[in-house]
C-alpha atoms as a PDB file:
ATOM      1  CA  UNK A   1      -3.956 -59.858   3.714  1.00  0.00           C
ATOM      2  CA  UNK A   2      -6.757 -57.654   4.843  1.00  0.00           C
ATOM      3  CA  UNK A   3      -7.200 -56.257   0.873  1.00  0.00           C
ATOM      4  CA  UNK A   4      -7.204 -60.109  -0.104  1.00  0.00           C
ATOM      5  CA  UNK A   5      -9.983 -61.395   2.301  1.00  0.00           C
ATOM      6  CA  UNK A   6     -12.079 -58.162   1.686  1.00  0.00           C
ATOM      7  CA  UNK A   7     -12.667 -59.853  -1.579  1.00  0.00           C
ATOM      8  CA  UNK A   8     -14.114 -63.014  -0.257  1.00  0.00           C
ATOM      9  CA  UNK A   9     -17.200 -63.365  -2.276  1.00  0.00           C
ATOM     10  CA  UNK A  10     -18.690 -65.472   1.182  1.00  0.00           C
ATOM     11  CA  UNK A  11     -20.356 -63.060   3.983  1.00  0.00           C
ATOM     12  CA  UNK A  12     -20.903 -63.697   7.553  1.00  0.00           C
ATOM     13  CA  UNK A  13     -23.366 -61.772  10.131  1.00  0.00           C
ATOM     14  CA  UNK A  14     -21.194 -60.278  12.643  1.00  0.00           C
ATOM     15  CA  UNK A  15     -22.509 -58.640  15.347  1.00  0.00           C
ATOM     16  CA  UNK A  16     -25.461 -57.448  12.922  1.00  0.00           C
ATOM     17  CA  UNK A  17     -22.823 -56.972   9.696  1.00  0.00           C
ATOM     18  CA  UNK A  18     -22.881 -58.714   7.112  1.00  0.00           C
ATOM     19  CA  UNK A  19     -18.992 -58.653   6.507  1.00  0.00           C
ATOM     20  CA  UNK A  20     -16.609 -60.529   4.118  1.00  0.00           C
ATOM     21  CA  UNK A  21     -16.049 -63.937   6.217  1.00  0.00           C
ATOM     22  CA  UNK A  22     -12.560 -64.378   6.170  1.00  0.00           C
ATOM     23  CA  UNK A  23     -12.018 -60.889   6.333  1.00  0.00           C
ATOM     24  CA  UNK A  24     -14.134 -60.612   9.438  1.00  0.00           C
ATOM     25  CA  UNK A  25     -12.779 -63.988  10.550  1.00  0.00           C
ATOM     26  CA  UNK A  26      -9.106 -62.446  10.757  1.00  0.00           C
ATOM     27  CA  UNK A  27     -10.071 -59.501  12.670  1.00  0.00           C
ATOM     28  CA  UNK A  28     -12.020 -61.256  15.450  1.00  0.00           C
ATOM     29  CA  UNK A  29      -9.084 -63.872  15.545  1.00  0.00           C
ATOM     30  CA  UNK A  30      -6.638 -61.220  15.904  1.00  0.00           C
ATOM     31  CA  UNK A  31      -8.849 -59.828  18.622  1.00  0.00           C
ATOM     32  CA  UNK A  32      -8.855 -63.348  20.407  1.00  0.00           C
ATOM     33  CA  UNK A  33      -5.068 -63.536  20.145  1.00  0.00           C
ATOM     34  CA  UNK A  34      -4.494 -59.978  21.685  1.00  0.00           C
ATOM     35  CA  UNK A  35      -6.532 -61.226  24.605  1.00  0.00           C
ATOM     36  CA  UNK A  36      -4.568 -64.530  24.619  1.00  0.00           C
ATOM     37  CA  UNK A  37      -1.687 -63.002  24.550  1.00  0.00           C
ATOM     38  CA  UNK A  38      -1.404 -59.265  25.239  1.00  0.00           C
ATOM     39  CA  UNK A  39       2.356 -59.336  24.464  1.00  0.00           C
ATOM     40  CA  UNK A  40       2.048 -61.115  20.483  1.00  0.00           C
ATOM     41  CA  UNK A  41       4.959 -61.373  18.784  1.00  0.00           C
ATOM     42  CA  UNK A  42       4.482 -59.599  14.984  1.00  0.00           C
ATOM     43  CA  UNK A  43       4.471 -62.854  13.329  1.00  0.00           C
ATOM     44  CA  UNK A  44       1.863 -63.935  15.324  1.00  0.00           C
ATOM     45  CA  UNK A  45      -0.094 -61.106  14.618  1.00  0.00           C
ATOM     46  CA  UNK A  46       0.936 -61.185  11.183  1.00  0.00           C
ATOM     47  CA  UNK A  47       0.042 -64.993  11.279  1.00  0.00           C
ATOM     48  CA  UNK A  48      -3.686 -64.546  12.461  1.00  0.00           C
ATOM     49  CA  UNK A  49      -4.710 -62.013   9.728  1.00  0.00           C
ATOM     50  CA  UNK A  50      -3.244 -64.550   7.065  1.00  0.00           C
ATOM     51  CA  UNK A  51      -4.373 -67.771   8.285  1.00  0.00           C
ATOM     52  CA  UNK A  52      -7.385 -68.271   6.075  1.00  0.00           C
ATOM     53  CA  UNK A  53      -6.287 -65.552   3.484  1.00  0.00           C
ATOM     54  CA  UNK A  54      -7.945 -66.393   0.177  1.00  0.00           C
ATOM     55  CA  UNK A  55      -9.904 -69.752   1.739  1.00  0.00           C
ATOM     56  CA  UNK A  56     -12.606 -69.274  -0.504  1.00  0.00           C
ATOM     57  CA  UNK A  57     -10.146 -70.142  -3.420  1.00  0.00           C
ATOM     58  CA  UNK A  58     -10.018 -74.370  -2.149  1.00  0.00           C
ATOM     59  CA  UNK A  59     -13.461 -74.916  -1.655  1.00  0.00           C
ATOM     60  CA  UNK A  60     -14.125 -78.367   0.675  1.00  0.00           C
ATOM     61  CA  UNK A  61     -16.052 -80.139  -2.011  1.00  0.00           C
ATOM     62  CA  UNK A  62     -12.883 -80.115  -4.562  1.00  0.00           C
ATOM     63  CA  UNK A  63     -11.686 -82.619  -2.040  1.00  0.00           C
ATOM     64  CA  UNK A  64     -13.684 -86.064  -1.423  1.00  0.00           C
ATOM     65  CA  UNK A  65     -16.027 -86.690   1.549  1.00  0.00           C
ATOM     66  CA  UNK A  66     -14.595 -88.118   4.721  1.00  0.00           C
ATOM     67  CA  UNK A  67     -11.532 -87.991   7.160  1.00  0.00           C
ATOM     68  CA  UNK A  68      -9.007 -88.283   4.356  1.00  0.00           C
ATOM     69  CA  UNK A  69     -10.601 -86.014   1.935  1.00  0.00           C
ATOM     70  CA  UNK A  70     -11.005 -83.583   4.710  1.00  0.00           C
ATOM     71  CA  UNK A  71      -7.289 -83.524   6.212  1.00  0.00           C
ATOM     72  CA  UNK A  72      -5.978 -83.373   2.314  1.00  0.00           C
ATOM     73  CA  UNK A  73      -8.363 -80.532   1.591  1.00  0.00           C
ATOM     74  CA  UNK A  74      -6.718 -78.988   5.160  1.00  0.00           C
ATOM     75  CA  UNK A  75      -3.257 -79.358   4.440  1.00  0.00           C
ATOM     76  CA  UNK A  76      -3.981 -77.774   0.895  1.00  0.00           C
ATOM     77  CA  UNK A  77      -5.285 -74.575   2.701  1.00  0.00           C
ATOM     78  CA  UNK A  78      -2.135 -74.711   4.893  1.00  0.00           C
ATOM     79  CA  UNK A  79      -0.001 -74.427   2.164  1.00  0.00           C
ATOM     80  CA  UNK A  80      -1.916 -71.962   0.370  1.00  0.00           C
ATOM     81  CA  UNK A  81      -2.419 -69.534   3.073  1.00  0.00           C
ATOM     82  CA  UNK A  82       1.624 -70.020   4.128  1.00  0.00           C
ATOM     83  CA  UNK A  83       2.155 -69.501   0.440  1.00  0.00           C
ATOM     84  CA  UNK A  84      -0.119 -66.499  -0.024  1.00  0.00           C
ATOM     85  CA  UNK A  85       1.238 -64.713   3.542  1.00  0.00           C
ATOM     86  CA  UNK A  86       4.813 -65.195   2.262  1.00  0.00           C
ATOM     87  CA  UNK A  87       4.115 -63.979  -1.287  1.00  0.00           C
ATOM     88  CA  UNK A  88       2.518 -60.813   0.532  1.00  0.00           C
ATOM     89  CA  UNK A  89       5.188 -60.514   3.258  1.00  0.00           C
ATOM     90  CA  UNK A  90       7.871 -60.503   0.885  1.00  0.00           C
ATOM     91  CA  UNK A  91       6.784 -57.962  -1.127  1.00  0.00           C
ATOM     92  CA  UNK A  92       6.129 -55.632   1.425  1.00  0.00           C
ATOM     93  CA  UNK A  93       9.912 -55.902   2.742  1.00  0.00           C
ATOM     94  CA  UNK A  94       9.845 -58.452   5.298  1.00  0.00           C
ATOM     95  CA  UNK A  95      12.633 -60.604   6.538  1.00  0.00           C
ATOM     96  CA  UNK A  96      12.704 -64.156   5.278  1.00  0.00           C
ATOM     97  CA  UNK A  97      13.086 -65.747   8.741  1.00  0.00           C
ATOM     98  CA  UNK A  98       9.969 -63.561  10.027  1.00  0.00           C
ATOM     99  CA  UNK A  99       7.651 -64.826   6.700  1.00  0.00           C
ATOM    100  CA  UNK A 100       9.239 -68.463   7.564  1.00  0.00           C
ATOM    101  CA  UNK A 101       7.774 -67.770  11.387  1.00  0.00           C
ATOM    102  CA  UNK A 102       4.721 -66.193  10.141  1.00  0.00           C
ATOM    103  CA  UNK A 103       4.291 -69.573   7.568  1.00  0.00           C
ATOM    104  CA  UNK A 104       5.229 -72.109  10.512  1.00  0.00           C
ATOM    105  CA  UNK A 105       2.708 -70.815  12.662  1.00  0.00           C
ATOM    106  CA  UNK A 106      -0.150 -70.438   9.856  1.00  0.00           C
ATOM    107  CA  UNK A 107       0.912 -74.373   9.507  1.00  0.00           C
ATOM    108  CA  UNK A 108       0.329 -74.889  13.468  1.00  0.00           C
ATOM    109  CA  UNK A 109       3.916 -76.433  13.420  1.00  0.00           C
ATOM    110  CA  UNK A 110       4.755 -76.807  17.240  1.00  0.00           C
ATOM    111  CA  UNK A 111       0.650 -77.049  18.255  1.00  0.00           C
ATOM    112  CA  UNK A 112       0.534 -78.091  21.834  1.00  0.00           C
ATOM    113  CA  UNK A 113       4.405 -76.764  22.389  1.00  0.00           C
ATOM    114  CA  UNK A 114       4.565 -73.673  20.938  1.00  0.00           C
ATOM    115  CA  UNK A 115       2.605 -71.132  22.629  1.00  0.00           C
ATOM    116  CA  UNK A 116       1.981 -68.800  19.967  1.00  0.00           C
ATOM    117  CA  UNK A 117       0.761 -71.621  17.654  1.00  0.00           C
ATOM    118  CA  UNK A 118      -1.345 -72.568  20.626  1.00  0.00           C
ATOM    119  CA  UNK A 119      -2.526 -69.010  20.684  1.00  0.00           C
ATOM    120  CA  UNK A 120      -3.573 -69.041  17.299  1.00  0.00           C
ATOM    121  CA  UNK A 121      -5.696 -72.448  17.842  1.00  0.00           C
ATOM    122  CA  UNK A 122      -6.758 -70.467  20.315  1.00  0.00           C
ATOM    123  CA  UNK A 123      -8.318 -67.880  18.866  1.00  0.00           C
ATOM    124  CA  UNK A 124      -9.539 -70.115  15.314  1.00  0.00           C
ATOM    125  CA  UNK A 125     -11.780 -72.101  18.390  1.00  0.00           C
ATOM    126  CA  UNK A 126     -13.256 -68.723  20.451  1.00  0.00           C
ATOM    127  CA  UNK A 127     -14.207 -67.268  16.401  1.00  0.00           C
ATOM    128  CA  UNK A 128     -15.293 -70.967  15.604  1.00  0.00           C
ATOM    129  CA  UNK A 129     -17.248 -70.870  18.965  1.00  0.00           C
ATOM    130  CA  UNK A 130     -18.312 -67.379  18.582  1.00  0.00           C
ATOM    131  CA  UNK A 131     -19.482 -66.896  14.734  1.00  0.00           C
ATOM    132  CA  UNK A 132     -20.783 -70.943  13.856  1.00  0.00           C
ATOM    133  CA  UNK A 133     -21.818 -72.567  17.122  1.00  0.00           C
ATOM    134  CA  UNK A 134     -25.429 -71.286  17.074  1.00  0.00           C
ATOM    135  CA  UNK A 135     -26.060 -73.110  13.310  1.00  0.00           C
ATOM    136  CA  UNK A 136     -24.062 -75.661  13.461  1.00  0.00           C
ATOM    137  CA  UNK A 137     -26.401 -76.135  16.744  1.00  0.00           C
ATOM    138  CA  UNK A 138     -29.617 -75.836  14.928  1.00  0.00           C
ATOM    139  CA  UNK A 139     -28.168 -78.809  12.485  1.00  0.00           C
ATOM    140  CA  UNK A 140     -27.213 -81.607  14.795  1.00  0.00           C
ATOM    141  CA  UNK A 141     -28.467 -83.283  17.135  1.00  0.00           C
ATOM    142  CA  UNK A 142     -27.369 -83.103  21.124  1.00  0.00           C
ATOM    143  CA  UNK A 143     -24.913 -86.021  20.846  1.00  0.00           C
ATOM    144  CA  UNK A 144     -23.247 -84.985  17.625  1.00  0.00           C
ATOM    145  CA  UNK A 145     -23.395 -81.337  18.870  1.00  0.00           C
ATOM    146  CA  UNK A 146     -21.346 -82.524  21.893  1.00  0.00           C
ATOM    147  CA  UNK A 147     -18.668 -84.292  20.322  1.00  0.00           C
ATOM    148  CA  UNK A 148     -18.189 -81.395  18.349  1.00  0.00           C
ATOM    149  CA  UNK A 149     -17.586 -79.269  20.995  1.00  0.00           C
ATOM    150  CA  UNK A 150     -15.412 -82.214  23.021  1.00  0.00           C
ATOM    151  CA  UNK A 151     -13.339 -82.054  19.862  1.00  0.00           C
ATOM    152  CA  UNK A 152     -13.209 -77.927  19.660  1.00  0.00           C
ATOM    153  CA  UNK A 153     -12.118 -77.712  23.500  1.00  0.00           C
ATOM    154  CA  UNK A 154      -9.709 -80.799  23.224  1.00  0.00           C
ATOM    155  CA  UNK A 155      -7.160 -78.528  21.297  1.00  0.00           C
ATOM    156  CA  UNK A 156      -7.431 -75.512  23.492  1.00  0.00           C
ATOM    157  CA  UNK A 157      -5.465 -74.570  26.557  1.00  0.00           C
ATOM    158  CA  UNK A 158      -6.753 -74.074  29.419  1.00  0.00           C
ATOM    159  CA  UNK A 159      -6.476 -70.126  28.731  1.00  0.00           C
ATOM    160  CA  UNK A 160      -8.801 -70.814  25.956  1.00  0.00           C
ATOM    161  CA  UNK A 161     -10.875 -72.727  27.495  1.00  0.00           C
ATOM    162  CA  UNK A 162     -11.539 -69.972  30.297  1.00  0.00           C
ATOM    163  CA  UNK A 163     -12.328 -67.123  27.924  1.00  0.00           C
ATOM    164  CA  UNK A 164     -14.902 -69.723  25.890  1.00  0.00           C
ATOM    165  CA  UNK A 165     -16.723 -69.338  29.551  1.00  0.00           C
ATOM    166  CA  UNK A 166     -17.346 -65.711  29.054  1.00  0.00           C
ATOM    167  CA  UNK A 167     -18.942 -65.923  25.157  1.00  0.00           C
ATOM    168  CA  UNK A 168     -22.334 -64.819  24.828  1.00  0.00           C
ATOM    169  CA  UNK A 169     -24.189 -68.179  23.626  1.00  0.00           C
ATOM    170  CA  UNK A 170     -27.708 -68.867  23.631  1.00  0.00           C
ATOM    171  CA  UNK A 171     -29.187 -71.531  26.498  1.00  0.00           C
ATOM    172  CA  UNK A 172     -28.089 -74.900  24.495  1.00  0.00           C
ATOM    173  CA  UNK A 173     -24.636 -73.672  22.876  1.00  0.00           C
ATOM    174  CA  UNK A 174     -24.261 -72.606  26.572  1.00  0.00           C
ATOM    175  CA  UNK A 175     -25.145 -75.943  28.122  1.00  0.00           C
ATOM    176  CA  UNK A 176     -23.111 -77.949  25.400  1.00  0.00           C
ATOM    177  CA  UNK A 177     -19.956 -75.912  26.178  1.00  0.00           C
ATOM    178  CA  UNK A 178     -20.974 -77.519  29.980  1.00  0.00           C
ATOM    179  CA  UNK A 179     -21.082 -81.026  29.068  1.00  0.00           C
ATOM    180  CA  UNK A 180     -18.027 -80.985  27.181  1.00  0.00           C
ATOM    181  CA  UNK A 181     -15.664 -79.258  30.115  1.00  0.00           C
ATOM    182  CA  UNK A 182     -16.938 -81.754  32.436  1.00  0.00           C
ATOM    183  CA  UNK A 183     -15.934 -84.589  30.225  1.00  0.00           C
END
C-alpha cells in the first residue's frame, strides 16, 4: 500500500515536507488509530494504510457536482481502495477472511457500532482536522466553516472528539472546533 501511495503524483506540506498525500495521509492516520486504539487489531492497521490507496486514480470531478455526484464518486473510492487492499493482501499471503475484514472496514461497514470502523473515522477526521482545516478555513466563510466542522465532529466518538482538543490549530480553526462542541 505504502509503495502504491508513494506514487501519488498530489503532495501535501506535512510538518514542513512536502510528502506524497495519500502516502503521508496513511501514516498520520495510522498514527491517529494507534492513539485511538493502542491495542489495533492487524486489519485495522492494515485497513488505515489502504483506505485511500491509489485515490488520485477517481478524481472528484469525473463525478457530477452535488450530494449525489459526491456520494457516487465516494462509494467508487470505497470499492476501489477495498479492491486495491485485497488485490495487495492476497498476494502477499493473507487470509481471505482477514482481506474481507480489512475491505469491510475500508468500506466503514458497522460505522457507529463497530469500534474499529469508528476508529478509523476516527483517525480520517483528526488527519482531516490536522492537514486541511487551516485552508479550507481561509476559503469559507465563519458559518460555512462551522457547519463543516459540526459535520466533521458529528461522526466522531467522543474519544475523537477529545484528542481533536489537543491539535495544534491556529486562533480561528481553534475557535471553530469551540462552536461546534458546544452545539
Amino acid at each position: 500500500m505504502d509503495a502504491a501511495n508513494a506514487n501519488d503524483p498530489h503532495r501535501i506540506d506535512v510538518r514542513g515536507e512536502e510528502r506524497p498525500k495519500e502516502l503521508a495521509h496513511a501514516e498520520l492516520v495510522t498514527g491517529w488509530v494507534r492513539r485511538l486504539r493502542p491495542d489495533a487489531s492487524e486489519e485495522l492497521l492494515l485497513a488505515a494504510r489502504a483506505h485511500h490507496v491509489r485515490r488520485w486514480e477517481i478524481p472528484r470531478d469525473s463525478y457530477p457536482d452535488g450530494r449525489s455526484g459526491y456520494l457516487r464518486w465516494r462509494r467508487a473510492l470505497h470499492d476501489l481502495h477495498a479492491r486495491v487492499a485485497g488485490d495487495a493482501l492476497a498476494g502477499a499471503g493473507y487470509e481471505p477472511d482477514l482481506i474481507e475484514r480489512v475491505q469491510a472496514i475500508i468500506r466503514k461497514r458497522g460505522l457507529g457500532k463497530d469500534p474499529e470502523v469508528q476508529a478509523l473515522e476516527d483517525a480520517l477526521c483528526l488527519v482531516f482536522l490536522e492537514t486541511q482545516f487551516d485552508a479550507l478555513a481561509d476559503r469559507l466563510d465563519t458559518e460555512k466553516m462551522d457547519d463543516v466542522v459540526r459535520k466533521t465532529l458529528v461522526k466522531m466518538s467522543d474519544a475523537g472528539k477529545a484528542l481533536a482538543l489537543t491539535l495544534e490549530l491556529g486562533e480561528d480553526e481553534r475557535a471553530a472546533l469551540a462552536r461546534a462542541l458546544r452545539t
